[in-house]
C-alpha atoms as a PDB file:
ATOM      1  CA  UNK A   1    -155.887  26.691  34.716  1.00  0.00           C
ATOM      2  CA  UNK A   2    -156.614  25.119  38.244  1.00  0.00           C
ATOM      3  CA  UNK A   3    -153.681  23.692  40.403  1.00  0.00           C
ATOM      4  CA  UNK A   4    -153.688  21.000  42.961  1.00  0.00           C
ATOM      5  CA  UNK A   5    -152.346  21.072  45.956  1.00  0.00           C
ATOM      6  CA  UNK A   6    -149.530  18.579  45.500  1.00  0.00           C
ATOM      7  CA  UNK A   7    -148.603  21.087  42.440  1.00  0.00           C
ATOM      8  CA  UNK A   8    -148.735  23.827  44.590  1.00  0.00           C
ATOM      9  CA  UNK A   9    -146.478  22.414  47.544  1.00  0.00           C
ATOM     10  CA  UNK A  10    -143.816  21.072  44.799  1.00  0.00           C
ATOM     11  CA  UNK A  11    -143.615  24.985  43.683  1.00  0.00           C
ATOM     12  CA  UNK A  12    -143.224  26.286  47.442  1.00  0.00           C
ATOM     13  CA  UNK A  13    -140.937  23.244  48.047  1.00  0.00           C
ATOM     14  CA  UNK A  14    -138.682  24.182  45.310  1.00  0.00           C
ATOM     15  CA  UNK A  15    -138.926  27.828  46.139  1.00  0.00           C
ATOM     16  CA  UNK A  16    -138.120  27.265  49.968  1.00  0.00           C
ATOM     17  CA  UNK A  17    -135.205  24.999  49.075  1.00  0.00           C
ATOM     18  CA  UNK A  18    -133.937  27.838  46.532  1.00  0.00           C
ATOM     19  CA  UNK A  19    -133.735  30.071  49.807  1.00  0.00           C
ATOM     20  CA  UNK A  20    -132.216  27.447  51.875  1.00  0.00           C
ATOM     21  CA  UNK A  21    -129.299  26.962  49.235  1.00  0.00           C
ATOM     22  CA  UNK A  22    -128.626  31.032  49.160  1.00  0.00           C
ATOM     23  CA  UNK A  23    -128.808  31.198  53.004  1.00  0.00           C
ATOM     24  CA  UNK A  24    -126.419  28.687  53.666  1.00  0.00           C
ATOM     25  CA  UNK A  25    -124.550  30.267  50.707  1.00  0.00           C
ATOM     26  CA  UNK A  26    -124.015  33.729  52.138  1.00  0.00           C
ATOM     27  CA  UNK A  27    -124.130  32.946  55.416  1.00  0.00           C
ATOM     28  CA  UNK A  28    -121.164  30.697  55.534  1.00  0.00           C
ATOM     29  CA  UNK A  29    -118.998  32.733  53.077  1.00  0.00           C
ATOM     30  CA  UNK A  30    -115.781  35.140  54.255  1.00  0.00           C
ATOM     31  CA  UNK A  31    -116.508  38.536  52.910  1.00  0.00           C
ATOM     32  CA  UNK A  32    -113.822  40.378  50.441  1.00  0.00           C
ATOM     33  CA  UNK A  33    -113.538  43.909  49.560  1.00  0.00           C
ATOM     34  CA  UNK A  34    -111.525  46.453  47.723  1.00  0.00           C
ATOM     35  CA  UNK A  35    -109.871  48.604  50.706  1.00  0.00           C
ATOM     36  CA  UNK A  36    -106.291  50.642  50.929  1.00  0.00           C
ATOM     37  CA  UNK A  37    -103.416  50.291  53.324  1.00  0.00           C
ATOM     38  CA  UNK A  38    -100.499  52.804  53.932  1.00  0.00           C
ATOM     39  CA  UNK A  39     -97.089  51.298  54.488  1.00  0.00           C
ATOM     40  CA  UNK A  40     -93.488  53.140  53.821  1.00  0.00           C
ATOM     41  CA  UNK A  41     -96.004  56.345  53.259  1.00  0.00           C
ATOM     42  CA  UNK A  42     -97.344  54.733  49.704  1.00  0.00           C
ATOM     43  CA  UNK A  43    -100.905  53.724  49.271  1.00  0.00           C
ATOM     44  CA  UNK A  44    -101.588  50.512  48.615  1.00  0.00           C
ATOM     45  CA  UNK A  45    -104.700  49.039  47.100  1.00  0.00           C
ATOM     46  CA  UNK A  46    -105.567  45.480  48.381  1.00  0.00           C
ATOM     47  CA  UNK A  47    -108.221  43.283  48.330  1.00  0.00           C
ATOM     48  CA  UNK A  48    -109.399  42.322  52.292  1.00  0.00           C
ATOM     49  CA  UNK A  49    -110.712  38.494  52.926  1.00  0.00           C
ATOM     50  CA  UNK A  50    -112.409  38.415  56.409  1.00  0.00           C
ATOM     51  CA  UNK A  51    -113.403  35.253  57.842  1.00  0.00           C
ATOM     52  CA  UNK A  52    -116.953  36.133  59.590  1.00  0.00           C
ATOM     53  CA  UNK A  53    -117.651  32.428  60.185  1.00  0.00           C
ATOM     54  CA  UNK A  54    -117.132  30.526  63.483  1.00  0.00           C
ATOM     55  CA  UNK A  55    -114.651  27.793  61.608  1.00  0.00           C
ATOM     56  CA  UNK A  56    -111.613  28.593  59.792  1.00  0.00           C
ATOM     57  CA  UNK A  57    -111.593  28.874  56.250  1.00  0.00           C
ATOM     58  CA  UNK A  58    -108.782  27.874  53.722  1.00  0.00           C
ATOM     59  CA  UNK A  59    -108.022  30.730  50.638  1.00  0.00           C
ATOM     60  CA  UNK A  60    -106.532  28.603  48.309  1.00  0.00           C
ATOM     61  CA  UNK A  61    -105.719  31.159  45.347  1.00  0.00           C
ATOM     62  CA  UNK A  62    -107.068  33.419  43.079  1.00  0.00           C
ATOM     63  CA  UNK A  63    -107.960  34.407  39.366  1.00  0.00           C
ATOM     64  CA  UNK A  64    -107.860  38.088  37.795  1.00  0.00           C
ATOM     65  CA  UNK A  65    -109.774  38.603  34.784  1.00  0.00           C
ATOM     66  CA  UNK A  66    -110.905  40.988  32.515  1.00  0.00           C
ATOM     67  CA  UNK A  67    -114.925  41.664  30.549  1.00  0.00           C
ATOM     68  CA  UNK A  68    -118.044  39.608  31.146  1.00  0.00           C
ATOM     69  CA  UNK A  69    -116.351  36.759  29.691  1.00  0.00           C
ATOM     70  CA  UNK A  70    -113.725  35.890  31.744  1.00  0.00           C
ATOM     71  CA  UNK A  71    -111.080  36.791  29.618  1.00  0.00           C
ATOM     72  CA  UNK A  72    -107.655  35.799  31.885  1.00  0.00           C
ATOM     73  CA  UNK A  73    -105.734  39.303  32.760  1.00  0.00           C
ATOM     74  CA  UNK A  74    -102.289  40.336  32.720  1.00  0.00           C
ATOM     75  CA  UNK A  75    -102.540  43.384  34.204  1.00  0.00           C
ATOM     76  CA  UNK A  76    -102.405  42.584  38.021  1.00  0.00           C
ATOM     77  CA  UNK A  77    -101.392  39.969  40.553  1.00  0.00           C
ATOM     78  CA  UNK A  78    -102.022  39.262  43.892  1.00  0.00           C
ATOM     79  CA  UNK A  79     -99.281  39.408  46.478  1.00  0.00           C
ATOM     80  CA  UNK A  80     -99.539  38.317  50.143  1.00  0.00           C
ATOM     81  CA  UNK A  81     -96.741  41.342  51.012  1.00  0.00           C
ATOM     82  CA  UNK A  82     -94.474  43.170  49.333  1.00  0.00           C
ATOM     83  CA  UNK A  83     -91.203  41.552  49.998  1.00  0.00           C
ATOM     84  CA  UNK A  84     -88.992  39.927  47.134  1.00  0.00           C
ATOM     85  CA  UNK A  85     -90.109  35.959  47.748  1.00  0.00           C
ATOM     86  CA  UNK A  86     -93.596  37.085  47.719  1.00  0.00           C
ATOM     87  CA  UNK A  87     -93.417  39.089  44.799  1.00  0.00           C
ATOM     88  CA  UNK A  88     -92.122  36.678  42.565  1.00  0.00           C
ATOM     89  CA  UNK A  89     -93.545  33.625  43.867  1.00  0.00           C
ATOM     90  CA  UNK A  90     -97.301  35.470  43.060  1.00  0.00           C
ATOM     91  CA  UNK A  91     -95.933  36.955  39.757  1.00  0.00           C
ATOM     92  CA  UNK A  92     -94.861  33.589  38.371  1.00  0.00           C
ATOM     93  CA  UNK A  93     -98.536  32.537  38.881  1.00  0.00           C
ATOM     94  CA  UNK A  94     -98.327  31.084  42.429  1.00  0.00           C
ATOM     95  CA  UNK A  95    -100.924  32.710  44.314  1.00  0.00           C
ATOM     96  CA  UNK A  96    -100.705  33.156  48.269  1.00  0.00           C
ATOM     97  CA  UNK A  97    -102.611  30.474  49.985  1.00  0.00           C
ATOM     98  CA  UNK A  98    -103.214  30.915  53.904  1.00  0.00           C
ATOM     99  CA  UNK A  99    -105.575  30.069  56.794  1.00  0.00           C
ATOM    100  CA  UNK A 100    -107.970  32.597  58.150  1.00  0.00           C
ATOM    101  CA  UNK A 101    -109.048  31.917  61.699  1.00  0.00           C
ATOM    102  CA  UNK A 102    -112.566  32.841  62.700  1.00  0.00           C
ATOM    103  CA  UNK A 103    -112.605  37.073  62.765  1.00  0.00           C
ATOM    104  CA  UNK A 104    -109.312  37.123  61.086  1.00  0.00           C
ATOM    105  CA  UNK A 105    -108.732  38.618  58.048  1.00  0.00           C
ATOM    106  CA  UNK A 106    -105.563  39.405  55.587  1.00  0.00           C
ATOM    107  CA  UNK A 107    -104.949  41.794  52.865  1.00  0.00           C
ATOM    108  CA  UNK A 108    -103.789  40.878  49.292  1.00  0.00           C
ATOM    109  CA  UNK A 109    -101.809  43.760  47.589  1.00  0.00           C
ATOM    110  CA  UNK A 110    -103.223  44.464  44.219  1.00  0.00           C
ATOM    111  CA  UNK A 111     -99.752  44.786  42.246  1.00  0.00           C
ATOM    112  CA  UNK A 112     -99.460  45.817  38.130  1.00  0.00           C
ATOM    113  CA  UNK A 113     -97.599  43.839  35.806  1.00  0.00           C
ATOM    114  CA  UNK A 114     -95.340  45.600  33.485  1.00  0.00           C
ATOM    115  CA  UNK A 115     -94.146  44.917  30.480  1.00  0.00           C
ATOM    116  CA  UNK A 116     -91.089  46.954  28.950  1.00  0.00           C
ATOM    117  CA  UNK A 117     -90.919  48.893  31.933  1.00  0.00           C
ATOM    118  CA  UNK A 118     -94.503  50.245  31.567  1.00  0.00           C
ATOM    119  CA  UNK A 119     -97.251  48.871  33.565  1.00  0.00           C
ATOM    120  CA  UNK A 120     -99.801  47.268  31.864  1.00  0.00           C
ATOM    121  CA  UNK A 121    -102.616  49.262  34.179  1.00  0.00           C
ATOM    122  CA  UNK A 122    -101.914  52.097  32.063  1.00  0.00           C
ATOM    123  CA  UNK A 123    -101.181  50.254  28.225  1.00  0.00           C
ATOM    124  CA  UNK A 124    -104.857  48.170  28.728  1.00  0.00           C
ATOM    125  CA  UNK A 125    -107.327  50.148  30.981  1.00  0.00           C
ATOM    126  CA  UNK A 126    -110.624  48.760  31.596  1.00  0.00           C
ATOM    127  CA  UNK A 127    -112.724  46.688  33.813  1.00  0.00           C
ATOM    128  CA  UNK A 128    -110.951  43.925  35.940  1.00  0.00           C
ATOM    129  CA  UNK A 129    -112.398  41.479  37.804  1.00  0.00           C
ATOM    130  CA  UNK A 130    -110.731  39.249  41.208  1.00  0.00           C
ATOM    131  CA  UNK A 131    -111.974  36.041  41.930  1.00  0.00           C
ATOM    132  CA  UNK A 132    -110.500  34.576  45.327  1.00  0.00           C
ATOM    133  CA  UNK A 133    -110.932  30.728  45.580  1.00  0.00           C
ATOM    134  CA  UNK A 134    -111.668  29.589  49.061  1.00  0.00           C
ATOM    135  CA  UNK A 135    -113.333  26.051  51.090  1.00  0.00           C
ATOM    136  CA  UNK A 136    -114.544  25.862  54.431  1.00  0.00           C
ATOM    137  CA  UNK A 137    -112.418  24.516  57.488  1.00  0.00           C
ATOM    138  CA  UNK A 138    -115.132  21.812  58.116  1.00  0.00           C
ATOM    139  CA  UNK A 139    -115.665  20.709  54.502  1.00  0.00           C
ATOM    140  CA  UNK A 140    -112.395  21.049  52.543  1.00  0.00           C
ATOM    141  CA  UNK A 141    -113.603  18.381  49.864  1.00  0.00           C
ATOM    142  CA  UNK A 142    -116.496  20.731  48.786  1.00  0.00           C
ATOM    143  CA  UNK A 143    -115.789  23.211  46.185  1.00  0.00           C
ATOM    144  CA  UNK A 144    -117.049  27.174  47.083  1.00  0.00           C
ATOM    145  CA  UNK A 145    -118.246  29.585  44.389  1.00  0.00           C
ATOM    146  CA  UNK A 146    -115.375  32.473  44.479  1.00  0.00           C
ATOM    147  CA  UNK A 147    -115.458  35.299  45.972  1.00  0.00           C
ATOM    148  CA  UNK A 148    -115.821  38.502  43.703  1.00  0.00           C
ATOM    149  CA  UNK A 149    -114.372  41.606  43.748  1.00  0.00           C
ATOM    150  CA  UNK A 150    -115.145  43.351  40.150  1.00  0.00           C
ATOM    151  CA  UNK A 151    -113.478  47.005  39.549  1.00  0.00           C
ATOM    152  CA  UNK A 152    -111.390  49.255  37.183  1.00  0.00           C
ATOM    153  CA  UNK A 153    -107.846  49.745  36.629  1.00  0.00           C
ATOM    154  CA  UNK A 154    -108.954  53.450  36.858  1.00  0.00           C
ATOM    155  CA  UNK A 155    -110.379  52.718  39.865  1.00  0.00           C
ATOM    156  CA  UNK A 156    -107.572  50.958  41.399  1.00  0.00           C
ATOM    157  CA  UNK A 157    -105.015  53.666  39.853  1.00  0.00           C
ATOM    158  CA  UNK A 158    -107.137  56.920  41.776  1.00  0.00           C
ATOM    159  CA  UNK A 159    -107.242  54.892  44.986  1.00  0.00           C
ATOM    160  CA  UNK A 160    -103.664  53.891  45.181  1.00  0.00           C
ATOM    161  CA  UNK A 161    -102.115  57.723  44.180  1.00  0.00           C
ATOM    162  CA  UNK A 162    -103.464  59.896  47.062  1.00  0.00           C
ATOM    163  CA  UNK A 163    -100.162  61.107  47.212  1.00  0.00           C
ATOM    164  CA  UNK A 164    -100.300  62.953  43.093  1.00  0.00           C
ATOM    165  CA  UNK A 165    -104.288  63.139  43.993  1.00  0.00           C
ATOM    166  CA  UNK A 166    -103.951  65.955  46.838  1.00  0.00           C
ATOM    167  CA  UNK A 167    -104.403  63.508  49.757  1.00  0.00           C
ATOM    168  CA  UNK A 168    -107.782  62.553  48.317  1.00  0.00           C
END
């Protein structure tokens, strides 16, 4: 099975513009991770959004889900602080939506929804996955992929209780 060279540059061609795509992909994405504050002297888990780009990018909400099918979740919200508006504004399914300048980034407080005055975290353990929906500063019109940040309500429960965990 011989190839000719037109064949052959069509496959590199294709190939190079595949890693053109996922450079300019990563490269121009914020970064988010799974990290822990301490305010009042109560651990917090949050999920960080860092803008590493040199224009601003827009974070426009966010989606919490549960399993490898996207399942929507009920178990936790996002909440740009702790205080009442925020709280219930991101609890009745209005997510935070903010600005980050370039090197600027913002936490998101990982909060559990209850239900009968038991949190959920503990009723319906399991994997749980954040998706934060974002465009850049310079292209607002074009959609982004979201931003992942896939864990466990276990995970998120030893984090967040140093304090019953022995300062762990």
């Amino acid at each position: 099975m011989a190839f000719s060279i037109g064949e052959i540059g069509g496959i590199v061609g294709l190939i190079s513009a595949g890693f053109v795509f996922m450079d300019r992909y990563h490269k121009g994405r914020p970064v988010v991770s799974l990290t822990t504050k301490t305010e009042d002297g109560r651990t917090k888990v949050c999920i960080r959004i860092k803008n590493t780009t040199p224009y601003d990018v827009a974070i426009l909400g966010n989606k919490v889900t549960r399993g490898w099918f996207f399942r929507p979740c009920n178990v936790y919200f996002l909440s740009a602080g702790q205080g009442t508006r925020a709280l219930l504004s991101a609890q009745s399914g209005k997510p935070p939506q903010f600005m980050l300048k370039p090197d600027e980034s913002r936490e998101l407080t990982i909060c559990p929804a209850f239900a009968g005055n038991m949190p959920l975290e503990i009723t319906e353990p399991g994997r749980v996955d954040f998706f934060i929906q974002w465009r850049r500063g310079n292209a607002t019109w074009l959609a982004q992929i979201p931003l992942p940040v896939c864990t466990s309500t276990e995970a998120i429960r030893l984090y967040g209780l140093d304090d019953q965990n022995g300062g762990l």
